[in-house]
C-alpha atoms as a PDB file:
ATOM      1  CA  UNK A   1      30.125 -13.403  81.862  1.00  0.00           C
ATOM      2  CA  UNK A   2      31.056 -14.666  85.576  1.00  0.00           C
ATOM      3  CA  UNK A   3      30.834 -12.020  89.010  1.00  0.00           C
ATOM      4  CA  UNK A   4      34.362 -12.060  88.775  1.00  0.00           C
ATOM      5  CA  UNK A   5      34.991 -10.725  85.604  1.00  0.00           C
ATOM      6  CA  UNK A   6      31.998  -8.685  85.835  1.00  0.00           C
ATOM      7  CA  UNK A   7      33.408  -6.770  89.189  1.00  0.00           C
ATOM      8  CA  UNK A   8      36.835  -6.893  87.482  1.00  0.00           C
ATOM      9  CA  UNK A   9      35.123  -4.834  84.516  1.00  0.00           C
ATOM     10  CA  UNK A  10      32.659  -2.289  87.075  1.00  0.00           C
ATOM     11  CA  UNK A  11      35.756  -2.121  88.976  1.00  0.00           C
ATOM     12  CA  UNK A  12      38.244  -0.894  86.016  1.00  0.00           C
ATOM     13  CA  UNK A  13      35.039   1.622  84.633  1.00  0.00           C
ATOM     14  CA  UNK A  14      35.280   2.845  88.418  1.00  0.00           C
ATOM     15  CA  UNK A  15      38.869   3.452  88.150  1.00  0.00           C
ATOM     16  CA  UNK A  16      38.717   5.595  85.190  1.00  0.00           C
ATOM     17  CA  UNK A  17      36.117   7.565  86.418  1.00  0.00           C
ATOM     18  CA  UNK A  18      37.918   8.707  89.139  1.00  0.00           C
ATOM     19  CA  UNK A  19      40.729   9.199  87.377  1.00  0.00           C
ATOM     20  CA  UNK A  20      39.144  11.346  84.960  1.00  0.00           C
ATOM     21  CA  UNK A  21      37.764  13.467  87.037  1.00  0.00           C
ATOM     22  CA  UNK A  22      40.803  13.615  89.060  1.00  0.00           C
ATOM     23  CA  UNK A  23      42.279  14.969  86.165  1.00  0.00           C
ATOM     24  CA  UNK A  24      39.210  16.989  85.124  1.00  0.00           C
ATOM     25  CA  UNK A  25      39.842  18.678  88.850  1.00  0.00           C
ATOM     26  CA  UNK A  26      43.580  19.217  88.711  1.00  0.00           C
ATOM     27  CA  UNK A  27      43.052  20.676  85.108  1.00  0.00           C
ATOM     28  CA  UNK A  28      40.543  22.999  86.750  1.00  0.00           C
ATOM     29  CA  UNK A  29      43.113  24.065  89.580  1.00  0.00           C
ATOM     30  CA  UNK A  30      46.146  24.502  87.305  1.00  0.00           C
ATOM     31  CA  UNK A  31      43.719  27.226  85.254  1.00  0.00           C
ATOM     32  CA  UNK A  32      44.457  29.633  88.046  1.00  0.00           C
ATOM     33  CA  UNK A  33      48.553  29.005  88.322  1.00  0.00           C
ATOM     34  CA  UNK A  34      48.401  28.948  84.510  1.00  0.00           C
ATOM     35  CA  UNK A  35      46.652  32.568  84.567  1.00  0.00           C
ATOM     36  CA  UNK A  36      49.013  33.622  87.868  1.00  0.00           C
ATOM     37  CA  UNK A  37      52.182  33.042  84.894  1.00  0.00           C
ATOM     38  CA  UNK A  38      50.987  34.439  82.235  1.00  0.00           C
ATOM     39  CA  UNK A  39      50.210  38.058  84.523  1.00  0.00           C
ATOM     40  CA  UNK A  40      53.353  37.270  85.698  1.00  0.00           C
ATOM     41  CA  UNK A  41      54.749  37.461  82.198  1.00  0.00           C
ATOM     42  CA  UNK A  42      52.592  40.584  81.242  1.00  0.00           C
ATOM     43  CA  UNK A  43      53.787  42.098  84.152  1.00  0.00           C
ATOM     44  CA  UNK A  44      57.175  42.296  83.369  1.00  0.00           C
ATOM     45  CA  UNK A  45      56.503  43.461  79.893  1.00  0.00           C
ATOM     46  CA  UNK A  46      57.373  40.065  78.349  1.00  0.00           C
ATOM     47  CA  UNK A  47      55.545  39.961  74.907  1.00  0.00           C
ATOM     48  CA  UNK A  48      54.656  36.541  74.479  1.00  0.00           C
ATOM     49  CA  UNK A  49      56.661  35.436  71.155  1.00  0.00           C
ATOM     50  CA  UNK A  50      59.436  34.087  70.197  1.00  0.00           C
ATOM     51  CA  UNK A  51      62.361  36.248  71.909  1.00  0.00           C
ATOM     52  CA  UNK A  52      65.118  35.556  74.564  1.00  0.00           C
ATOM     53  CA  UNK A  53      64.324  36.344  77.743  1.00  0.00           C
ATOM     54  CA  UNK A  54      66.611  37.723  80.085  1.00  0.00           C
ATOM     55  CA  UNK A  55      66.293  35.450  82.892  1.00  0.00           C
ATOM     56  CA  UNK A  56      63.854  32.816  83.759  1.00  0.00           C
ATOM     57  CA  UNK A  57      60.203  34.153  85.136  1.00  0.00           C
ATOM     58  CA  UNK A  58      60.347  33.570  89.009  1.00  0.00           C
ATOM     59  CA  UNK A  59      56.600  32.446  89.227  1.00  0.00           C
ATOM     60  CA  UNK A  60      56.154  32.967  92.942  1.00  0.00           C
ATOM     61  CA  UNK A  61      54.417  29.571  93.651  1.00  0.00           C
ATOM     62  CA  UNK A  62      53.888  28.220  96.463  1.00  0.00           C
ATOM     63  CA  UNK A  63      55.211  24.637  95.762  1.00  0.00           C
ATOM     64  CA  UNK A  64      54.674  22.949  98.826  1.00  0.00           C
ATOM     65  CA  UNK A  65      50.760  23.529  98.660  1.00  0.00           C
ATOM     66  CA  UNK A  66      50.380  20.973  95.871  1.00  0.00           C
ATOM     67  CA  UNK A  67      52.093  17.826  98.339  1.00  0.00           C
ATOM     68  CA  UNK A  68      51.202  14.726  96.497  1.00  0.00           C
ATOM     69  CA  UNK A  69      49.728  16.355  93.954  1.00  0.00           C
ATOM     70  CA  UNK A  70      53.623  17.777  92.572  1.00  0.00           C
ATOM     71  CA  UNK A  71      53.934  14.766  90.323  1.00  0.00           C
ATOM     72  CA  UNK A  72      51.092  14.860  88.772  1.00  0.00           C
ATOM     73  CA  UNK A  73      51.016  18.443  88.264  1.00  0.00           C
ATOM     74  CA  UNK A  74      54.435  18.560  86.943  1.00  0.00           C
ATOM     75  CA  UNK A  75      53.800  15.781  84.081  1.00  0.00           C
ATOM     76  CA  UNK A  76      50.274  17.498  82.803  1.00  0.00           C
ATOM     77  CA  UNK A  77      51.909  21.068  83.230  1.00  0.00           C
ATOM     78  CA  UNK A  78      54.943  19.455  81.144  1.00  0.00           C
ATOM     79  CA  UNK A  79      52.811  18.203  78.686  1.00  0.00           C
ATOM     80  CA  UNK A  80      50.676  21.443  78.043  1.00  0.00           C
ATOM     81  CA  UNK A  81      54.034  22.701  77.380  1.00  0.00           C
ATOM     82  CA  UNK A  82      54.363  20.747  74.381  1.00  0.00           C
ATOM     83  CA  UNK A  83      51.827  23.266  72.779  1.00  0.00           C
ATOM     84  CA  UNK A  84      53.997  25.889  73.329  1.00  0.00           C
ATOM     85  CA  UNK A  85      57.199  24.275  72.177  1.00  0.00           C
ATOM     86  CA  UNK A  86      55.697  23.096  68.900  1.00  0.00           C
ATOM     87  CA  UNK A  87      55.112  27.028  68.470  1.00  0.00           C
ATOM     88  CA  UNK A  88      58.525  27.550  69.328  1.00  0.00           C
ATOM     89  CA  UNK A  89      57.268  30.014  71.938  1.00  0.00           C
ATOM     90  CA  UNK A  90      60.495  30.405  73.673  1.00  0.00           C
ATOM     91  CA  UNK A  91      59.392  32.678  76.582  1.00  0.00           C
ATOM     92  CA  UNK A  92      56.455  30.672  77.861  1.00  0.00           C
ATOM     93  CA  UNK A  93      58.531  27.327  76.956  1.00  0.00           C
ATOM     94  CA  UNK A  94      61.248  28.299  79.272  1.00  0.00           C
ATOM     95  CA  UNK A  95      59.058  29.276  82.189  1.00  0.00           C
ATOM     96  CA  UNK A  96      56.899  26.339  82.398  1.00  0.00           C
ATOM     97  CA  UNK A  97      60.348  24.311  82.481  1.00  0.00           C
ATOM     98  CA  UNK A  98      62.057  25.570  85.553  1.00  0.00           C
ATOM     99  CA  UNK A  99      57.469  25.392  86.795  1.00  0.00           C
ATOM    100  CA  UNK A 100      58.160  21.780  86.614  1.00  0.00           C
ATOM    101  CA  UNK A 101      61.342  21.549  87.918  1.00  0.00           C
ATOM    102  CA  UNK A 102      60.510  23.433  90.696  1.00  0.00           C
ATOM    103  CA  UNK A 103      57.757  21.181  91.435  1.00  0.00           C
ATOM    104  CA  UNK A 104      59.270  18.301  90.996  1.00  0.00           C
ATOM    105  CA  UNK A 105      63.137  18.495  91.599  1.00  0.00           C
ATOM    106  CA  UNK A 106      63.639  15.126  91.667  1.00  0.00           C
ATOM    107  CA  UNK A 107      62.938  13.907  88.402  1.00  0.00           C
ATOM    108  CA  UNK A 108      65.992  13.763  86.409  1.00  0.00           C
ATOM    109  CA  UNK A 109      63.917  13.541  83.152  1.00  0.00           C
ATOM    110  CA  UNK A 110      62.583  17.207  83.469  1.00  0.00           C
ATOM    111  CA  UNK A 111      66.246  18.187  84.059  1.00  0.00           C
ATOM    112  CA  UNK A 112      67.826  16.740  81.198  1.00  0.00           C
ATOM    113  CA  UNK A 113      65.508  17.694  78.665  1.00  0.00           C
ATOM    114  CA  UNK A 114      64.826  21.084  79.609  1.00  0.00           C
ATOM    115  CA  UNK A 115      68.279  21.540  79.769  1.00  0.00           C
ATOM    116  CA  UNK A 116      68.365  19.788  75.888  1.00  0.00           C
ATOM    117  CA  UNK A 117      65.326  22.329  74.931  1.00  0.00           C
ATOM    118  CA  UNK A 118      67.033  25.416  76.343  1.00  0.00           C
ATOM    119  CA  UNK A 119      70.151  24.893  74.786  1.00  0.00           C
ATOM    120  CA  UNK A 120      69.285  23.292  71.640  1.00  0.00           C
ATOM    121  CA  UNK A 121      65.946  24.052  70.170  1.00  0.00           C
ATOM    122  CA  UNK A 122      65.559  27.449  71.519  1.00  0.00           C
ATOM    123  CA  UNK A 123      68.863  28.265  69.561  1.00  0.00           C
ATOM    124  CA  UNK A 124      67.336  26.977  66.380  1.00  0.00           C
ATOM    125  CA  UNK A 125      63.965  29.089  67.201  1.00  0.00           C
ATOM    126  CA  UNK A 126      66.230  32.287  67.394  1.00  0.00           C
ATOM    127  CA  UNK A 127      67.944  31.593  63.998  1.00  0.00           C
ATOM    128  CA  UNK A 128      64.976  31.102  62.914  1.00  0.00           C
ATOM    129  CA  UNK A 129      64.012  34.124  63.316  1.00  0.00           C
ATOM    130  CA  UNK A 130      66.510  36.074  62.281  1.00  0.00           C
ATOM    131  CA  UNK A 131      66.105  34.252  58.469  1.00  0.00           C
ATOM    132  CA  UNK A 132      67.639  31.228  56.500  1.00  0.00           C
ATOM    133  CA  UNK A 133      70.244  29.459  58.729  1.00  0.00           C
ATOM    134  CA  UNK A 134      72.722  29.009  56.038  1.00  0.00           C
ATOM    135  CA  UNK A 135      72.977  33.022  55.069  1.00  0.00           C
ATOM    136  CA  UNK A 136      73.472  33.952  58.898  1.00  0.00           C
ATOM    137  CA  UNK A 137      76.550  34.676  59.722  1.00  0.00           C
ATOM    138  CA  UNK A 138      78.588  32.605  61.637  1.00  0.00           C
ATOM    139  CA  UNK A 139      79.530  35.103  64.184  1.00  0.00           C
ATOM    140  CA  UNK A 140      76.157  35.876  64.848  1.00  0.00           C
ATOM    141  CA  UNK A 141      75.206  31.677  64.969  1.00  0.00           C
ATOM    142  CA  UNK A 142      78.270  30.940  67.193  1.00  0.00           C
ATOM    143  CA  UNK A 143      77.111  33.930  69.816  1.00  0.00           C
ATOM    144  CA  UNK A 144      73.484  32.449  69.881  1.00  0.00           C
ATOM    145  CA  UNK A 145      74.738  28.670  70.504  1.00  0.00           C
ATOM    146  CA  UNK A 146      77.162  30.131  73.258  1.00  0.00           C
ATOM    147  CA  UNK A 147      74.451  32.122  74.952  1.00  0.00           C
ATOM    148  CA  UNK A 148      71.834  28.967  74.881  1.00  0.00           C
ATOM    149  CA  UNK A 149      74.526  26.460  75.697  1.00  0.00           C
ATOM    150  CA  UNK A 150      75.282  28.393  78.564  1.00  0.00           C
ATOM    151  CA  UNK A 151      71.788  28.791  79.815  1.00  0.00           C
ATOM    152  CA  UNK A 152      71.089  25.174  79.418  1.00  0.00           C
ATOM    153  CA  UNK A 153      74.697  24.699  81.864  1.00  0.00           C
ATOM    154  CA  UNK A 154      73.128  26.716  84.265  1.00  0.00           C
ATOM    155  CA  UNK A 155      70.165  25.036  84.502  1.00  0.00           C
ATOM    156  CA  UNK A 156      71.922  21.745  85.010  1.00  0.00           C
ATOM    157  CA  UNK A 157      74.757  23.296  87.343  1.00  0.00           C
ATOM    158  CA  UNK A 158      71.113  24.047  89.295  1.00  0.00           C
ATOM    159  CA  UNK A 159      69.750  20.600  88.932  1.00  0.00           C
ATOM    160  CA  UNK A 160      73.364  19.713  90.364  1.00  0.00           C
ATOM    161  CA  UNK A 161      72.109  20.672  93.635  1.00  0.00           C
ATOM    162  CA  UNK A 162      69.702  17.810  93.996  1.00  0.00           C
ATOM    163  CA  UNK A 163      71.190  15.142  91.706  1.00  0.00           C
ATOM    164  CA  UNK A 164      74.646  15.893  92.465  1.00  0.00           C
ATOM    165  CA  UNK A 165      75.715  12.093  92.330  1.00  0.00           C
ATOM    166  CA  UNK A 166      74.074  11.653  88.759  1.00  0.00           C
ATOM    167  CA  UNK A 167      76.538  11.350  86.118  1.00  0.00           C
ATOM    168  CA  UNK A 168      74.230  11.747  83.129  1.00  0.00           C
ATOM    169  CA  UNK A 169      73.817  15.446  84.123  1.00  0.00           C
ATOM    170  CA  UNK A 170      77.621  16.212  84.076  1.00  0.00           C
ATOM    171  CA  UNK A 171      77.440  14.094  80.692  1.00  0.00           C
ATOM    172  CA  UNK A 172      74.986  16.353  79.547  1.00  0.00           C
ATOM    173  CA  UNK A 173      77.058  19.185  80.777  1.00  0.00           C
ATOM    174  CA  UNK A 174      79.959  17.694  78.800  1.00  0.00           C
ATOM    175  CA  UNK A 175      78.402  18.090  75.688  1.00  0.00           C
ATOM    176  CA  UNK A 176      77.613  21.344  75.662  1.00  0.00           C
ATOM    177  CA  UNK A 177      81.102  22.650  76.644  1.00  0.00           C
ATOM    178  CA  UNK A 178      81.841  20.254  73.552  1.00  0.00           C
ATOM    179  CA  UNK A 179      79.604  20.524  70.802  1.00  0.00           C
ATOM    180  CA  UNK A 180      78.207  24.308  71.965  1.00  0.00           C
ATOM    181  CA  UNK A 181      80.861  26.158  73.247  1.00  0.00           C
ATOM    182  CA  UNK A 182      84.007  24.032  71.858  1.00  0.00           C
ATOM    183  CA  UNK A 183      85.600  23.928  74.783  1.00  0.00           C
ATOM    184  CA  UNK A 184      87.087  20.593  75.163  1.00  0.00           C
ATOM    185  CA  UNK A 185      89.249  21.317  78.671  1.00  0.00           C
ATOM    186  CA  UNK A 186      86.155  22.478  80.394  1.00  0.00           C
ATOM    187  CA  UNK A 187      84.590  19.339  78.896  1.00  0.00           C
ATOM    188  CA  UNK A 188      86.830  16.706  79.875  1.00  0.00           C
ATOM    189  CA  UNK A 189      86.631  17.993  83.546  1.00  0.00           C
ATOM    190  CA  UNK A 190      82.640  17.389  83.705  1.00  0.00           C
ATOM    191  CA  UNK A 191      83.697  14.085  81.669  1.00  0.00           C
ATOM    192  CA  UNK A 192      86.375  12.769  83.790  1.00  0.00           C
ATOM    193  CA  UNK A 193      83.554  13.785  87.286  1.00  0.00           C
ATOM    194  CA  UNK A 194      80.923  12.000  85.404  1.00  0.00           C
ATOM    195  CA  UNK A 195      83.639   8.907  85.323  1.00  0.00           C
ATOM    196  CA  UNK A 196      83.575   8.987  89.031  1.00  0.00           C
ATOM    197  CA  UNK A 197      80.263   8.796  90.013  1.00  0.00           C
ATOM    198  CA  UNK A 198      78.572   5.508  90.515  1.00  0.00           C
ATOM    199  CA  UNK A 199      76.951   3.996  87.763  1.00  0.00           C
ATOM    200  CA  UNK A 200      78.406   6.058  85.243  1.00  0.00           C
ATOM    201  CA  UNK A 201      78.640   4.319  81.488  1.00  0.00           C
ATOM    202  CA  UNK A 202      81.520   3.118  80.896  1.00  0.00           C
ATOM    203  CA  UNK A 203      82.485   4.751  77.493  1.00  0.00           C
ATOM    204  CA  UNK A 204      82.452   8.174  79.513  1.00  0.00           C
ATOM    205  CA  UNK A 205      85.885   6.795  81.169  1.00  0.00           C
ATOM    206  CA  UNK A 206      87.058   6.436  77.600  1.00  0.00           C
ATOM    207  CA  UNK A 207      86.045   9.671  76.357  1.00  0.00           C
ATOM    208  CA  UNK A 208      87.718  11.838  78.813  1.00  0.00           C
ATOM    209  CA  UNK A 209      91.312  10.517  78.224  1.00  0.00           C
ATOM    210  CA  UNK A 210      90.090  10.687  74.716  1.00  0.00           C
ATOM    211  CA  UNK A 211      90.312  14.301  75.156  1.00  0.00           C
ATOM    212  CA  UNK A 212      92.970  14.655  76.771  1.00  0.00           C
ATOM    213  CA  UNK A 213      95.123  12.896  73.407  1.00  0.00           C
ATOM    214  CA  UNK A 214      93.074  15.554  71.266  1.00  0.00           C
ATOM    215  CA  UNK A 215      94.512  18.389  72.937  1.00  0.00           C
ATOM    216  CA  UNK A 216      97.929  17.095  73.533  1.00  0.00           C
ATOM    217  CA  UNK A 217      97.997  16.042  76.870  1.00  0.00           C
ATOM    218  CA  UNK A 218      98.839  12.338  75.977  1.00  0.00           C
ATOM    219  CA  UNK A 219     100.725  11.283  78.643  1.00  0.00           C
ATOM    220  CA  UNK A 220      97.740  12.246  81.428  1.00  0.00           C
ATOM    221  CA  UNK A 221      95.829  10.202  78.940  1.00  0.00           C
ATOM    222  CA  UNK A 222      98.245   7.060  79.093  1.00  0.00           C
ATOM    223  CA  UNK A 223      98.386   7.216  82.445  1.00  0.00           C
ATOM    224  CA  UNK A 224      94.962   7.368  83.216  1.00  0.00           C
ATOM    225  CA  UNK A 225      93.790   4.484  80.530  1.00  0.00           C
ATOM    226  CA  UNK A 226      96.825   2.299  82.466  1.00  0.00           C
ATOM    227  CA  UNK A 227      95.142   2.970  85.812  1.00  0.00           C
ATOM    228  CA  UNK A 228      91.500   2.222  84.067  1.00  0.00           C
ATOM    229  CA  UNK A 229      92.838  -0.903  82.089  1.00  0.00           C
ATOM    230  CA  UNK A 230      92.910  -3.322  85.477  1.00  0.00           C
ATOM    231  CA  UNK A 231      89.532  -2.061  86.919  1.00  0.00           C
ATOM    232  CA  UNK A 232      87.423  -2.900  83.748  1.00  0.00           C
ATOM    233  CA  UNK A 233      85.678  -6.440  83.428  1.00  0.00           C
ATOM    234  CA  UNK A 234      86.897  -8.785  80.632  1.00  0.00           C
ATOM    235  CA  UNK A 235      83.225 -10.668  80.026  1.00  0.00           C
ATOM    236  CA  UNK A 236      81.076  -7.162  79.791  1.00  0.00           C
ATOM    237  CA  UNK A 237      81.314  -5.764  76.127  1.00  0.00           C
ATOM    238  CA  UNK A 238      80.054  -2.835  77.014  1.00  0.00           C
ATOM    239  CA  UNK A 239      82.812  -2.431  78.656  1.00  0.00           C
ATOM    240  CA  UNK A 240      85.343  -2.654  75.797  1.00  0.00           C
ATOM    241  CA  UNK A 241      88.808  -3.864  77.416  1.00  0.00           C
ATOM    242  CA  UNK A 242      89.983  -4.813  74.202  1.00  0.00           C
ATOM    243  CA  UNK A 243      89.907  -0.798  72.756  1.00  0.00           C
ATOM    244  CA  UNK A 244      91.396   0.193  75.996  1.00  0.00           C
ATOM    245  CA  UNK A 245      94.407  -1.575  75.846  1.00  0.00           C
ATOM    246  CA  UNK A 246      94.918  -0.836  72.006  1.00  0.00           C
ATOM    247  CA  UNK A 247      94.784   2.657  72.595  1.00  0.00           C
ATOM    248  CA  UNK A 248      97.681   2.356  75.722  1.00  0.00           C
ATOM    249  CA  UNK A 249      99.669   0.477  72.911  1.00  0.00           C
ATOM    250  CA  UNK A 250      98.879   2.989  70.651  1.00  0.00           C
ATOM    251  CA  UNK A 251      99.947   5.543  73.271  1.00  0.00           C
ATOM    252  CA  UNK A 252     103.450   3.853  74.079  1.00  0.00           C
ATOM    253  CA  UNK A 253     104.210   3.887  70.710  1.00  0.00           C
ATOM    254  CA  UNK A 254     103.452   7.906  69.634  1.00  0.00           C
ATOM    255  CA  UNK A 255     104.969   8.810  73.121  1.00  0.00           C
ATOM    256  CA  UNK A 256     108.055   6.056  72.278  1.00  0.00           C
ATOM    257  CA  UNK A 257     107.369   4.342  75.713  1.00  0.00           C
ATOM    258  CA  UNK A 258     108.317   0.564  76.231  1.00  0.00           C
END
């Protein structure tokens, strides 16, 4: 074996060390902010199983402490909360998601699936325990989506406030007006503000006027796939020109236009 690839090997052993006990130090100081939640949590009488909490656990952290360290923090905190979510511990699930977004806002990925956790699986953990999903009434089901769906809306309508250009969070947002609460108008208007932002997909500027026809409004949805039509580009497929101007056709002829 040559110096060079010699060094390049002491050099790469080097750089593990220090990265493991970089880690081996930051898993030491998260011990005590770890401890500082859970007292937190005892405090306010919160037993620690699987229950709705009334409102996410303010944890009193000083965030700004951790500088460069946030990142870092943020993805080993969010993967120690793995352990909790594969116990379908809602209460400590929920707090060590808004921990990591408040440490690091920016990250769009904490954001979007917290927001996924909160409104999806935690619903399922509450069915669960209540008994069999399919002999629960669906009153009782369609109160627990509502009240998860909602939570996870806030918690985006929060993220909002930093990413307020990002169209996947009012996408996001969409969906759970959708396929949560069923409410298609309030739906369309995070779809048709998603359409607007830059770099938004383009099927979202599809699905909004989509809507729109569902519900009845079809000539708001004519118009607005005649004003889209023009803007799209012929040689993306992503794009899909082709459906747009089939469904303007289609449009004309229910609304007996020319």
């Amino acid at each position: 074996m040559n110096n060079s690839i010699l060094y390049q090997y002491t050099k790469l052993n080097f750089n593990i060390l220090i990265l493991f006990f970089s880690l081996l130090i930051l898993g030491i100081f998260i011990r005590p902010l770890e401890r500082k939640i859970w007292l937190d949590l005892n405090s306010q009488g919160i037993d620690l199983s699987v229950k709705k909490t009334n409102q996410p656990l303010s944890t009193g952290l000083v965030v700004g402490m951790l500088g460069g360290l946030r990142n870092l923090v943020a993805d080993i905190i969010w993967i120690k909360n793995s352990i909790y979510w594969e116990k379908s511990n809602l209460p400590a699930t929920e707090t060590f998601i808004y921990l990591t977004t408040d440490l690091v806002p920016e990250s769009l990925y904490f954001w979007i699936n917290g927001a996924r956790i909160i409104s999806y699986d935690m619903s399922n953990w509450r069915l669960k325990l209540i008994g069999r999903v399919e002999n629960i009434p669906k009153l009782t089901k369609q109160s627990i989506w509502d009240e998860q769906a909602k939570d996870g809306i806030k918690f985006l309508e929060k993220a909002l406030l930093f990413h307020p250009n990002e169209p996947l969070i009012y996408i996001e947002i969409a969906s759970m007006y959708i396929n949560r609460l069923d409410d298609k108008l309030m739906g369309a208007k995070y779809y048709r503000m998603a359409s607007e932002k830059n770099g938004a997909p383009y099927y979202v500027s599809r699905i909004y006027p989509e809507i729109l026809r569902q519900i009845g409004e079809k000539r708001k949805a004519l118009i607005w796939y005649r004003n889209l039509y023009p803007k799209l580009p012929a040689n993306n497929p992503l794009a899909h020109k082709d459906v747009v101007l089939q469904r303007i056709n289609d449009l004309e002829t229910e609304l007996s236009i020319k």
